[in-house]
Protein backbone atom coordinates (compact mmCIF):
# COMPACT_ATOMS: atom_id res chain seq x y z
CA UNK A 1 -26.03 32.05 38.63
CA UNK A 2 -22.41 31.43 38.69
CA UNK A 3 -23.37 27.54 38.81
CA UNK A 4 -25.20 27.92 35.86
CA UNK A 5 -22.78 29.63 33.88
CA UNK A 6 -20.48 26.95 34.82
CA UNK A 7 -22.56 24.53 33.75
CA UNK A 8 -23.12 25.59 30.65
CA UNK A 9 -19.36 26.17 29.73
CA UNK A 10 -18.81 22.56 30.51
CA UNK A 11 -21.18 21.70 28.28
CA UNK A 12 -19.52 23.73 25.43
CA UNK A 13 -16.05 22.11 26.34
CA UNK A 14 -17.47 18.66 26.34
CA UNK A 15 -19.70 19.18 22.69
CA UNK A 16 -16.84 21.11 21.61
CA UNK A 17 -14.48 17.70 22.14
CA UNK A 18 -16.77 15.42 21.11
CA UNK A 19 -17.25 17.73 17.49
CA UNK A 20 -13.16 17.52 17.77
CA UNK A 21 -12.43 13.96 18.12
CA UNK A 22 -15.05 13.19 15.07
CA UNK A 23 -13.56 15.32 12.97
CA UNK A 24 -10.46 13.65 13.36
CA UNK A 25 -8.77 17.21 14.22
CA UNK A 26 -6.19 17.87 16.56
CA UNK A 27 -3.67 15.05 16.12
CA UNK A 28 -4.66 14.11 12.93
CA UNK A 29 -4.51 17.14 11.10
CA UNK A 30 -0.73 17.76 12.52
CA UNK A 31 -0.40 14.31 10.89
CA UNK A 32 -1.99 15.63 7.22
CA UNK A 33 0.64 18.64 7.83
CA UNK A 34 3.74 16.45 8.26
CA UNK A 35 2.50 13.82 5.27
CA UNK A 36 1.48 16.90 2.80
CA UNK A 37 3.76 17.31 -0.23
CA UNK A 38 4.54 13.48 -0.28
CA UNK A 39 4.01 11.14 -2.65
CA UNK A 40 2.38 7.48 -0.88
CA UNK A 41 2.28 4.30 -2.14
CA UNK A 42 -0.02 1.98 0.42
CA UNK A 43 0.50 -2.08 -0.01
CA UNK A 44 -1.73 -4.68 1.78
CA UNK A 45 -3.59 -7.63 1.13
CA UNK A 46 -2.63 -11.40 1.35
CA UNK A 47 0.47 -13.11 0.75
CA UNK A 48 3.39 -11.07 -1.52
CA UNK A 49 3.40 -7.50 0.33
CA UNK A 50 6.63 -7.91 1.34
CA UNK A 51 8.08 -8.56 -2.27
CA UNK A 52 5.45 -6.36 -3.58
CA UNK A 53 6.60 -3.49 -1.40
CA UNK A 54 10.83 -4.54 -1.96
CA UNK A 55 10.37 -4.43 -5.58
CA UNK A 56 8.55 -1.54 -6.07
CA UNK A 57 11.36 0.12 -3.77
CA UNK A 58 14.19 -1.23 -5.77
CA UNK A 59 12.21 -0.24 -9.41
CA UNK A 60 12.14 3.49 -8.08
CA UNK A 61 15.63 3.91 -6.69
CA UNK A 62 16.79 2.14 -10.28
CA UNK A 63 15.15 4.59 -12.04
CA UNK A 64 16.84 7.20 -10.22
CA UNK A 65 14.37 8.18 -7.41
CA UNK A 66 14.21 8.43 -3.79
CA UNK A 67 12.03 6.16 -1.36
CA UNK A 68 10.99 5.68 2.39
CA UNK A 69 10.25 2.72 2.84
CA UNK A 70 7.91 1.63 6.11
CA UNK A 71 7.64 -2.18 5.82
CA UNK A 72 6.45 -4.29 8.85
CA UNK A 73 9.33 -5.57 10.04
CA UNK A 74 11.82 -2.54 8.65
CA UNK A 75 11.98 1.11 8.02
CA UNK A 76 14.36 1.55 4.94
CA UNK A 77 15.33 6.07 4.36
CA UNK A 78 18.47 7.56 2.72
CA UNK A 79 19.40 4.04 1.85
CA UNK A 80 19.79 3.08 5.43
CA UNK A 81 17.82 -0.01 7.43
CA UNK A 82 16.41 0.21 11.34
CA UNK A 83 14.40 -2.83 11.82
CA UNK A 84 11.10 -2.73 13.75
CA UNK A 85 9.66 -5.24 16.44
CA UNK A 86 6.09 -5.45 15.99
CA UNK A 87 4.22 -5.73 12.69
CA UNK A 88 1.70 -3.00 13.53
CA UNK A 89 4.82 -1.01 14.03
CA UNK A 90 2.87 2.15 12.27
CA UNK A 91 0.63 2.32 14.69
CA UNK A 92 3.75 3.68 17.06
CA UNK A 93 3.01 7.51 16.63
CA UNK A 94 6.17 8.97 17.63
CA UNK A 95 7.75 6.11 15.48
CA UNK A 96 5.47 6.96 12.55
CA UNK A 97 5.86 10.69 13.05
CA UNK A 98 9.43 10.83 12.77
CA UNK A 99 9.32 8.76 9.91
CA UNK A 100 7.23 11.27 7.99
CA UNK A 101 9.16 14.08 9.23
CA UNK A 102 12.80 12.59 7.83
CA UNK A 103 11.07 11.43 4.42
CA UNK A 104 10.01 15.34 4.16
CA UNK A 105 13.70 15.98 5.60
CA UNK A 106 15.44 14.08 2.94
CA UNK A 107 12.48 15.24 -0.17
CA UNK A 108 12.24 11.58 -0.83
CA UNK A 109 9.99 11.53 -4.43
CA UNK A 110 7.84 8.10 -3.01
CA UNK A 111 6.98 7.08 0.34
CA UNK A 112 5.94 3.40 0.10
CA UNK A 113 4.24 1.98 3.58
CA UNK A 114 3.18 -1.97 4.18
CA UNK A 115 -0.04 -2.03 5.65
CA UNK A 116 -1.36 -4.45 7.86
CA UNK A 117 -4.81 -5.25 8.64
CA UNK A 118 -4.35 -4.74 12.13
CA UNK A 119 -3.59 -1.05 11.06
CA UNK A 120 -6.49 -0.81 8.45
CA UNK A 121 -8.81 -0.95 11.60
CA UNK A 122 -7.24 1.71 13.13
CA UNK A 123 -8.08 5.36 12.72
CA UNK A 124 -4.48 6.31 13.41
CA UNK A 125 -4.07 5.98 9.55
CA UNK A 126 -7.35 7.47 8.31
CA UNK A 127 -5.96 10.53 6.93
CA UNK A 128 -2.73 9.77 5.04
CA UNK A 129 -3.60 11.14 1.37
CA UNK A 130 -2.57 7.71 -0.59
CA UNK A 131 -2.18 8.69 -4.12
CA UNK A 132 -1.93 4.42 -4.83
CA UNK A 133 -2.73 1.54 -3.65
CA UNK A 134 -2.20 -1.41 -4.00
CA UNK A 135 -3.91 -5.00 -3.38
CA UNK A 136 -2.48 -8.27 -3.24
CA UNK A 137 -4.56 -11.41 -3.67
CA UNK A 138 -6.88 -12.25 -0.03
CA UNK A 139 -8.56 -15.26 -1.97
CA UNK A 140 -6.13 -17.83 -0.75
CA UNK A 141 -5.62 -15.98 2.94
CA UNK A 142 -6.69 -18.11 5.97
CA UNK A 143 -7.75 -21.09 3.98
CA UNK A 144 -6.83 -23.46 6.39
CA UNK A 145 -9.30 -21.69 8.60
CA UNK A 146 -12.16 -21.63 6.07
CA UNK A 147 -11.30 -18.95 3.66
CA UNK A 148 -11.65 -15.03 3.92
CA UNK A 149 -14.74 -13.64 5.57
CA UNK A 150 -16.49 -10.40 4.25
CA UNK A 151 -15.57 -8.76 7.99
CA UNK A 152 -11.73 -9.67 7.06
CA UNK A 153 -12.14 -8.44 3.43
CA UNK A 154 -14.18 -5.39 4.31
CA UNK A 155 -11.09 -4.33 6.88
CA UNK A 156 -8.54 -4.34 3.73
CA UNK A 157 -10.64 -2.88 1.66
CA UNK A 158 -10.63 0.49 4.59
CA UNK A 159 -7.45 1.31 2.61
CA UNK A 160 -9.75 2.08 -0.90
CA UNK A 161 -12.81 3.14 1.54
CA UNK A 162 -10.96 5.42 4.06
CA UNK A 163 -8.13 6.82 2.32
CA UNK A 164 -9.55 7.91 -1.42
CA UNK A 165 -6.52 6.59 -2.92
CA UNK A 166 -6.12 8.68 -6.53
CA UNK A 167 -5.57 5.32 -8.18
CA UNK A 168 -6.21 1.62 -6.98
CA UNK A 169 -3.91 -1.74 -8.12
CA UNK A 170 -5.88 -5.16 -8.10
CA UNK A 171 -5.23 -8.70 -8.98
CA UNK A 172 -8.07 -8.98 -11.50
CA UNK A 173 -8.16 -12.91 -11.06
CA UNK A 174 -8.52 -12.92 -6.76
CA UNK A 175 -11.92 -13.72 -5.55
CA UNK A 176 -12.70 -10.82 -4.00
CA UNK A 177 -11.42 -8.38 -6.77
CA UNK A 178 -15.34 -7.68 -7.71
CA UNK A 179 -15.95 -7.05 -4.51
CA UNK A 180 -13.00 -4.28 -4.01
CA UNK A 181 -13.45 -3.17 -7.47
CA UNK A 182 -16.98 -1.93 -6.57
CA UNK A 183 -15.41 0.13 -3.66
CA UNK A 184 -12.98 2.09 -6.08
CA UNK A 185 -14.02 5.57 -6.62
CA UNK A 186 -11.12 6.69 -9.10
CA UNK A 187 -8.88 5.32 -11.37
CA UNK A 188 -8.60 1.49 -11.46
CA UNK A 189 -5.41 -0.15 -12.94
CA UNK A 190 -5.72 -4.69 -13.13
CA UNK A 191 -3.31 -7.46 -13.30
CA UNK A 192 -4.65 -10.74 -14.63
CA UNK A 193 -6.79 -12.37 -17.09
CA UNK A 194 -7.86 -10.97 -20.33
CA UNK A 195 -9.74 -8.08 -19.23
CA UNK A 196 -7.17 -6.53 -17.19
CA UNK A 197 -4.78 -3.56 -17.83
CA UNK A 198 -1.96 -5.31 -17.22
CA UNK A 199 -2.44 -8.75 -19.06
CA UNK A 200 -0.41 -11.92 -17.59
CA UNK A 201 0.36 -14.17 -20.66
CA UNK A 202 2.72 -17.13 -21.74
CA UNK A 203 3.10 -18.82 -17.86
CA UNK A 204 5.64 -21.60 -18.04
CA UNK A 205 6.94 -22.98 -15.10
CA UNK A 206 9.60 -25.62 -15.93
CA UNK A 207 11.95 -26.70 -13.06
CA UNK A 208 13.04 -23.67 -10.91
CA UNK A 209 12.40 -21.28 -13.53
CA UNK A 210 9.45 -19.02 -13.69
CA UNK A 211 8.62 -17.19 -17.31
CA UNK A 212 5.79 -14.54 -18.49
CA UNK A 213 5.54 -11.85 -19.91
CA UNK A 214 3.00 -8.68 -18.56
CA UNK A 215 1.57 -6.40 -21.55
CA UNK A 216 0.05 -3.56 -21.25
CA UNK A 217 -0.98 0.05 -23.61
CA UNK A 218 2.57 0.57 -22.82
CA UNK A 219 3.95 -2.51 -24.08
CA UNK A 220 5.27 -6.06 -23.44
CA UNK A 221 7.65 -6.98 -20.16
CA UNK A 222 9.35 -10.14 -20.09
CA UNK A 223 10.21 -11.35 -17.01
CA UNK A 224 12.16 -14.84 -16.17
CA UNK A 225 13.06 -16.11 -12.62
CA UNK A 226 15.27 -18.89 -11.34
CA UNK A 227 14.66 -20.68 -8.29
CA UNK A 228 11.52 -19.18 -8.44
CA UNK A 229 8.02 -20.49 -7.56
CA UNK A 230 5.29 -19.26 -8.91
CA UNK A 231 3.71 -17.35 -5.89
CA UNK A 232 6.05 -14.24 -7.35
CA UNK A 233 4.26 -13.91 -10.46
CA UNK A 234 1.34 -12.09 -9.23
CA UNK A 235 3.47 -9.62 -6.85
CA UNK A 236 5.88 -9.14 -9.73
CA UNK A 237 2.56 -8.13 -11.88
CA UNK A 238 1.52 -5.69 -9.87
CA UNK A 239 5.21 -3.77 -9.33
CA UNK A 240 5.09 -3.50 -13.13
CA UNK A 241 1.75 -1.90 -13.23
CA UNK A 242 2.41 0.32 -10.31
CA UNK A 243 6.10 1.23 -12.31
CA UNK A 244 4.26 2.17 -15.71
CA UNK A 245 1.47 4.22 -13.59
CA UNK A 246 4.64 6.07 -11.90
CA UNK A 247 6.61 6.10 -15.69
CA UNK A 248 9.21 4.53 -14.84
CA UNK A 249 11.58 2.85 -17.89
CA UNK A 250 11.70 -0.62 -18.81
CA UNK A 251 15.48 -1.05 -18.10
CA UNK A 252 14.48 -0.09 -14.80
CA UNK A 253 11.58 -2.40 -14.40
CA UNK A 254 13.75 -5.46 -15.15
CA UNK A 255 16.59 -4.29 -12.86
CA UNK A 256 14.04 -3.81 -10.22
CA UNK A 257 12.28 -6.71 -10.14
CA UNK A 258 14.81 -8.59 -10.42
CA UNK A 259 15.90 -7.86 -6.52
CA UNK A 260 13.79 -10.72 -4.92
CA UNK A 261 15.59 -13.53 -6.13
């Protein structure tokens, strides 16, 4: 009897777990509990997250707001740096725990994280509520090894899937933005060509210096770089859509994006 009895409260333990750990409970939930209240911008994608993620950083504290900023090879809070070893640094629970607990420490008004792909696989990052998101161009990733498979592009594309991001940022003109733009289940803001939201027009590149202008409903930007190439146009694009979404002034914009040159 008592053997029984025993073996049928193990059973309840184990089926009890198991309903646990696919729920994503436990850990995860403490982790919704620490990241609810805050505001999260997610970047990944190809080539430009780091300026991506700097600019957007430096248009929000020129307008006036507070950031946390989790970047892959730096943690940026209260305006101070602490640099970080691995790029799948956010994977580092007590590291990424502590993060989230000073951004709700300080009541920073954005938390912007740099995602890599290595931590788009992961479930440790499953159930951060990303209010945006952001995509930079995958098209021209890994060409020297034959281009971006649909395994590679179906990993970044976990951020859209996985997360329910309120509103999604894409480079209308990469190859794969049908492909991600079919996975968006909310609001969908575009950089690019003609059909986009956010409309790239009059590209000059003359010497070192980089010119266009981004229009939008909300009006005309234009931007000019020196000592520029023209790898920061897209990035740049997509910190002014992600700064109109937010509100944010144009005086701030141009201060802002200004920072990675």
């Amino acid at each position: 009897m008592d053997v029984a009895m025993n073996s049928v409260k193990h059973l309840a333990k184990t089926i009890i777990s198991r309903d646990v750990f696919k729920k994503g409970s436990g850990l995860h939930h403490k982790q919704q509990a620490q990241v609810a209240g805050l505001r999260v911008i997610a970047v990944t994608g190809g080539n430009g997250t780091a300026q991506l993620c700097t600019q957007i950083n430096d248009v929000l504290r020129a307008d006036g707001l507070t950031t946390a900023l989790f970047m892959t090879n730096h943690i940026e809070l209260a305006g101070q740096q602490k640099h970080v070893k691995k790029d799948d640094s956010i994977l580092r629970s007590r590291l990424r725990k502590s993060f989230f607990r000073n951004a709700k420490k300080h009541a920073v008004d954005w938390i912007i994280l740099e995602l890599p792909v290595t931590a788009l696989r992961s479930k440790e990052l499953a159930d951060i509520p990303v209010e945006l998101a952001v995509l930079t161009p995958i098209g021209l990733q890994n060409d020297d090894i034959g281009g971006v498979s649909v395994t590679i592009a179906a990993d970044y594309a976990k951020l859209i899937t996985t997360n329910n991001p309120k509103t999604v940022v894409l480079d209308a003109d990469d190859e794969w933005f049908e492909y991600f733009g079919r996975k968006v289940k909310n609001k969908l803001i575009t950089v690019g060509d003609a059909k986009a939201t956010h409309q790239i027009k009059g590209l000059e590149c003359v010497g070192s210096t980089v010119r266009f202008n981004v229009i939008s409903a909300k009006g005309s930007i234009a931007v000019q770089y020196t000592s520029a190439q023209p790898e920061i146009v897209v990035p740049t694009a997509l910190t002014i859509a992600v700064a109109r979404y937010i509100g944010c002034p144009d005086n701030a914009i141009i201060r802002g994006i200004k920072s990675v040159i």
